[in-house]
C-alpha atoms as a PDB file:
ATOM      1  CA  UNK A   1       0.000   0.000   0.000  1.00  0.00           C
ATOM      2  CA  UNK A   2       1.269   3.449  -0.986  1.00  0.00           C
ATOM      3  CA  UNK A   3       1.060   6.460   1.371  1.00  0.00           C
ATOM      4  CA  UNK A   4       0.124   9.528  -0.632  1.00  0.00           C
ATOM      5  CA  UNK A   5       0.293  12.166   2.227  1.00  0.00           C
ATOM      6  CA  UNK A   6      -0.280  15.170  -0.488  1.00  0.00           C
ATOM      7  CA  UNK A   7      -4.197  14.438  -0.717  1.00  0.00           C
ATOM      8  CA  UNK A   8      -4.599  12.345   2.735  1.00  0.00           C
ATOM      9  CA  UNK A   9      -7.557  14.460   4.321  1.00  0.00           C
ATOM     10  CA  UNK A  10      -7.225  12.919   8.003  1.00  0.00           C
ATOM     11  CA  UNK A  11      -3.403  13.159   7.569  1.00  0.00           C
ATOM     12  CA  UNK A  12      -3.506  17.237   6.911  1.00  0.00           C
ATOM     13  CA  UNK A  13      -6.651  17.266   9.090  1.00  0.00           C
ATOM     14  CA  UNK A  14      -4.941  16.323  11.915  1.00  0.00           C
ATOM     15  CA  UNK A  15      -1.484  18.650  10.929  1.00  0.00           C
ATOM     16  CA  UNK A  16      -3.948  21.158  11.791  1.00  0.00           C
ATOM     17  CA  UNK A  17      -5.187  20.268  14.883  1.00  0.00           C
ATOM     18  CA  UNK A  18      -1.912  19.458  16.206  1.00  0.00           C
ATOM     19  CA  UNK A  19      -0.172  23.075  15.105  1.00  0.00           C
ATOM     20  CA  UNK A  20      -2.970  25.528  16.238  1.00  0.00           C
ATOM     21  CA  UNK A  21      -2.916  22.855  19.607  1.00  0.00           C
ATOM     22  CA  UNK A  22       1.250  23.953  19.093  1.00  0.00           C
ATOM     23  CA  UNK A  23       0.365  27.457  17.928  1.00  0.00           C
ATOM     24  CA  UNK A  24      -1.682  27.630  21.373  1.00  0.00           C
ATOM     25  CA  UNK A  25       0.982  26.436  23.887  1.00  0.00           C
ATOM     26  CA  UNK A  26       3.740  28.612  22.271  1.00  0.00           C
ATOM     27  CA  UNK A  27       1.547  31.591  22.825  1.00  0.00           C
ATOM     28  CA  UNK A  28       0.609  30.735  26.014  1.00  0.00           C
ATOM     29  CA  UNK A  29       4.233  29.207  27.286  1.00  0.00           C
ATOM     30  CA  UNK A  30       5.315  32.761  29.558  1.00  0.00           C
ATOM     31  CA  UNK A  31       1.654  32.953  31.495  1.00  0.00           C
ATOM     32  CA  UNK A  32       1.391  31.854  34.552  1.00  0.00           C
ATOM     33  CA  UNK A  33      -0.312  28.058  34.618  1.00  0.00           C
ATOM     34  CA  UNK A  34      -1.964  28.118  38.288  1.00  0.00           C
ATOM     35  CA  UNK A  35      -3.826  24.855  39.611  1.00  0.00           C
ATOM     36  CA  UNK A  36      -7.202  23.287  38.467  1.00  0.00           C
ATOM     37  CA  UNK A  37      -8.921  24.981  41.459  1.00  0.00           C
ATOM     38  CA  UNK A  38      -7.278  28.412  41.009  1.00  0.00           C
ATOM     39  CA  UNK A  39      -6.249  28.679  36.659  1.00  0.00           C
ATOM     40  CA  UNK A  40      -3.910  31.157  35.278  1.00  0.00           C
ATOM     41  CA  UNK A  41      -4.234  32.638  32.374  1.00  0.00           C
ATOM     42  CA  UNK A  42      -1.725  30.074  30.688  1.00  0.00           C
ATOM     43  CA  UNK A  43      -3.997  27.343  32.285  1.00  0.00           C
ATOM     44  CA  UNK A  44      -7.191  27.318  29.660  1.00  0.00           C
ATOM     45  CA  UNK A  45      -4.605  28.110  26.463  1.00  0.00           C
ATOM     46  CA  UNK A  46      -2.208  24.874  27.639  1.00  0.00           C
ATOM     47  CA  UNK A  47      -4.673  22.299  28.570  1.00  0.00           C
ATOM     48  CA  UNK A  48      -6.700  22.557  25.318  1.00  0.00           C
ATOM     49  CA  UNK A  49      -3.086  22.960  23.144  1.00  0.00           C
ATOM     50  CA  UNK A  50      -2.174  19.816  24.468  1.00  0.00           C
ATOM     51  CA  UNK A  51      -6.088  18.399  24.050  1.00  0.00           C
ATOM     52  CA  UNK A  52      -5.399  19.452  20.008  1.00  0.00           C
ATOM     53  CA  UNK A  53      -2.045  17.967  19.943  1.00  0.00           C
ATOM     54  CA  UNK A  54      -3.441  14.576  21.189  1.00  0.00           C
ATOM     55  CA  UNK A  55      -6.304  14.783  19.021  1.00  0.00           C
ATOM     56  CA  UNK A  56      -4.084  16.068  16.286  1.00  0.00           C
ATOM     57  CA  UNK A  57      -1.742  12.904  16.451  1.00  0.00           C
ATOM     58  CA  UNK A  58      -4.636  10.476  16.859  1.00  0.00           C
ATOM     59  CA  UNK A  59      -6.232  11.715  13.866  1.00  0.00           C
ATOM     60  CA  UNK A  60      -3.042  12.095  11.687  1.00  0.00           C
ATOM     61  CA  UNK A  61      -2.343   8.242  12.434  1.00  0.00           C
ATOM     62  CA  UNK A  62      -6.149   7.531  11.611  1.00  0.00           C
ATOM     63  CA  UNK A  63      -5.120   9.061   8.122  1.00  0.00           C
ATOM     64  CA  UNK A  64      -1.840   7.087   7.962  1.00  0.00           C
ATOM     65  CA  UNK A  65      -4.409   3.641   8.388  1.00  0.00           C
ATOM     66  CA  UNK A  66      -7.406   4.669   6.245  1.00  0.00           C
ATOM     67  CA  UNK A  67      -5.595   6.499   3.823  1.00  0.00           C
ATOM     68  CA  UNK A  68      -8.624   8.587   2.302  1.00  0.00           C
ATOM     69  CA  UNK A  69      -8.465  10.882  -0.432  1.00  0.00           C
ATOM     70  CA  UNK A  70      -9.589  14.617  -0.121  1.00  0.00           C
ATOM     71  CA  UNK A  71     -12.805  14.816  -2.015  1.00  0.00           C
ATOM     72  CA  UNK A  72     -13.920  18.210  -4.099  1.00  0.00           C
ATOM     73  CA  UNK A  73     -12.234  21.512  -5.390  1.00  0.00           C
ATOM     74  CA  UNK A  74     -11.128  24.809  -3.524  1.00  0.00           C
ATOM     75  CA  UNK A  75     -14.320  27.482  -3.265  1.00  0.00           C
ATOM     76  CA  UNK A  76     -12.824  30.753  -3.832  1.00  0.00           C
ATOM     77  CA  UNK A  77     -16.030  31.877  -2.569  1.00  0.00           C
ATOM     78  CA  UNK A  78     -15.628  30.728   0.264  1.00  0.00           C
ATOM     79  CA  UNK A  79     -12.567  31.818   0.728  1.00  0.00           C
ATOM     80  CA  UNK A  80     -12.788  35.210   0.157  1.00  0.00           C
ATOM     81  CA  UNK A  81     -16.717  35.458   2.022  1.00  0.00           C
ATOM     82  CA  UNK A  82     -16.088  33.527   4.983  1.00  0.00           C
ATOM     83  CA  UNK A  83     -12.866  35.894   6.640  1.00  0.00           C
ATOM     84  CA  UNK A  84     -14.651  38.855   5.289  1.00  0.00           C
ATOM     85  CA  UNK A  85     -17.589  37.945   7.360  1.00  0.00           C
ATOM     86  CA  UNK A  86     -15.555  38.100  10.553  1.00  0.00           C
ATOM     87  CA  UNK A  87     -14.433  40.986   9.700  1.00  0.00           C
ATOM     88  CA  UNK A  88     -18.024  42.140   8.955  1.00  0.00           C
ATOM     89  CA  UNK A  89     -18.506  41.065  12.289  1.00  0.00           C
ATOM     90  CA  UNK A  90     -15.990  42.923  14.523  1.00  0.00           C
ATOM     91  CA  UNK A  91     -16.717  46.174  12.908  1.00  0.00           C
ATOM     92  CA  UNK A  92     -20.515  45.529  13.209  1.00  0.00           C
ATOM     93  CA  UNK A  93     -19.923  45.051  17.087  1.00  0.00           C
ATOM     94  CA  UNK A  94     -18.509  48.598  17.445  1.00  0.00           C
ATOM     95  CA  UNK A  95     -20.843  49.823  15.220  1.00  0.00           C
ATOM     96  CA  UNK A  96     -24.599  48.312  15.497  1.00  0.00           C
ATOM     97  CA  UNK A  97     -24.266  45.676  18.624  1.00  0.00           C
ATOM     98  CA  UNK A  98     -24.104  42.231  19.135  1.00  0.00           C
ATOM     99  CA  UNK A  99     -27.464  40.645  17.128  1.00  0.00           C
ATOM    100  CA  UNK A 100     -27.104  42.422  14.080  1.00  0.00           C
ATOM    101  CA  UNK A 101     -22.729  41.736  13.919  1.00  0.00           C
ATOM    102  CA  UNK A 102     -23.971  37.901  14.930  1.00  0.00           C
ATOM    103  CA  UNK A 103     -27.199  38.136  12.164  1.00  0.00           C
ATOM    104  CA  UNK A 104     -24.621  39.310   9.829  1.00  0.00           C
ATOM    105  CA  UNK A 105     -22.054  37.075   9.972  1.00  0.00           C
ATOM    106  CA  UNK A 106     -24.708  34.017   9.617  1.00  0.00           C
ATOM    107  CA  UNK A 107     -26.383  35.704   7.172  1.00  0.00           C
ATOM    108  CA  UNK A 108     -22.830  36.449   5.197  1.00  0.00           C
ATOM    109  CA  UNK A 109     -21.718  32.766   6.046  1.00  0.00           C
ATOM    110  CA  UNK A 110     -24.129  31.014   4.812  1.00  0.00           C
ATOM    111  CA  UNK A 111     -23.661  32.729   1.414  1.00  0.00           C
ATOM    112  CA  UNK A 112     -20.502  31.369   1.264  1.00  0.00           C
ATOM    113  CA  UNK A 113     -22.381  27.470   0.471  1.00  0.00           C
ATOM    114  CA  UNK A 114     -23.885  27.060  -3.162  1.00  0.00           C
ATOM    115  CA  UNK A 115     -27.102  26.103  -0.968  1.00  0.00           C
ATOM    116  CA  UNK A 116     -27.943  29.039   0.839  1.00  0.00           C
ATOM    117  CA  UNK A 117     -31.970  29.113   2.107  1.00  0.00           C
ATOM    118  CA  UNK A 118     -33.513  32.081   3.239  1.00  0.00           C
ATOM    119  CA  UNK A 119     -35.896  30.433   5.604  1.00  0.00           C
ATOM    120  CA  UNK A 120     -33.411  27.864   7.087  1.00  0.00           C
ATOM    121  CA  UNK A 121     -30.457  30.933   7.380  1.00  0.00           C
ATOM    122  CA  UNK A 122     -33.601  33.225   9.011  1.00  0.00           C
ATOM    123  CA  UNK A 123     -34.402  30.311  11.731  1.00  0.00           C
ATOM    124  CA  UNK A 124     -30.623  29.760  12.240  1.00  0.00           C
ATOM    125  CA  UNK A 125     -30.007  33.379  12.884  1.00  0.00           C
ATOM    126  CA  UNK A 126     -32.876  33.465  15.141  1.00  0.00           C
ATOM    127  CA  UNK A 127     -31.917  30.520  17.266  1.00  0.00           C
ATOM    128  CA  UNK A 128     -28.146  31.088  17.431  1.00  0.00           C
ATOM    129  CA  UNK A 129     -28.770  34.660  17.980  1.00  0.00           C
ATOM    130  CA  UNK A 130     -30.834  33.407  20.979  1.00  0.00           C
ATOM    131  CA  UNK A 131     -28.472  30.978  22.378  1.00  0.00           C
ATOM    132  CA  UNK A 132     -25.529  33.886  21.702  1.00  0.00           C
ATOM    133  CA  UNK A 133     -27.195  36.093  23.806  1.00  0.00           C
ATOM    134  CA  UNK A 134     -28.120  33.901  26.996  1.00  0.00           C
ATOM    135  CA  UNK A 135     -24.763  32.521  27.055  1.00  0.00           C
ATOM    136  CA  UNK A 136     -22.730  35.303  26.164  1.00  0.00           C
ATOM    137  CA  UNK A 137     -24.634  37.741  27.655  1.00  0.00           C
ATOM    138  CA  UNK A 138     -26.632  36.743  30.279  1.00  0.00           C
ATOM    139  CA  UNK A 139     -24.666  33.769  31.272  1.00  0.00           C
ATOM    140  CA  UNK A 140     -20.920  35.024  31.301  1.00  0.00           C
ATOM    141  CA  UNK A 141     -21.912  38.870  31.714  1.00  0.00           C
ATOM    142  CA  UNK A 142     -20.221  39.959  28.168  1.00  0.00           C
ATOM    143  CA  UNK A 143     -20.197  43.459  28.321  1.00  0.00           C
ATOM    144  CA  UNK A 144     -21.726  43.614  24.759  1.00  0.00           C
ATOM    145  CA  UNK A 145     -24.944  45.951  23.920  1.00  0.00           C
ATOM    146  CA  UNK A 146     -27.552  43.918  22.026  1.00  0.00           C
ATOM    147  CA  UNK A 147     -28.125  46.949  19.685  1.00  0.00           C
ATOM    148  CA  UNK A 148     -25.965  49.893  19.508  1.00  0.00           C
ATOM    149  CA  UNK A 149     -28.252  52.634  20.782  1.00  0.00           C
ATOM    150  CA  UNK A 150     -31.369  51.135  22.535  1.00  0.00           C
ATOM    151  CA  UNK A 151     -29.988  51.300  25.770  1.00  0.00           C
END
């Protein structure tokens, strides 16, 4: 059997894991780590680093055994509409609030497919928009206005 590691999906899949798991720890190497009952701010950054490493090296040697092929072309679409919709989003969050930066970068997101649905994007919006805002908001205390300029 013949490794081709160029168009292994699992194999690059788990590359990636495994360096932003890397990416993580180097960032995080100089904070102070704490204890489980009283974290640092290096505490959250290494535990899941080395959480992607692991699952980065599991999955790379599940690609080395399976040996699947990656499947499709590149979107340019979607590369060019997907960052652009973050960045939608950050300025949108100075500018207009929280639900219409998060109703925008759905919205802009899910353009990014060749099977976008109004009604399915609409009900998605609505229910992570939702979910966003009790967890975010009302759970962790985010500092965020829902709408720039209602209060």
């Amino acid at each position: 059997m013949k490794l081709d590691l160029s168009s292994n999906k699992d194999f690059w899949a788990g590359i990636m894991f495994a360096g932003t798991g890397a990416g993580a720890m180097f960032v995080a190497r100089n904070y102070p780590f704490g204890t489980s009952l009283h974290m640092g701010p290096g505490y959250f950054p290494m535990v899941l680093g080395g959480i992607l490493i692991a699952f980065g090296i599991y999955v790379m040697l599940r690609g080395l055994r399976k040996n699947e092929k990656i499947q499709g072309n590149w979107s340019i679409r979607a590369l060019v509409i997907l960052p652009l919709s973050i960045v939608i989003f950050g300025v949108l969050m100075e500018l207009a609030g929280f639900i219409p930066a998060l109703a925008a970068l759905v919205f802009i997101s899910a353009a990014s497919g060749r099977e976008f649905r109004f009604v399915e994007v609409l009900l998605l919006t609505l229910f992570l928009g939702a979910l966003s805002v009790a967890l975010f908001i009302w759970g962790l205390g985010l500092p965020y206005p829902l709408i720039k300029g209602l209060a």
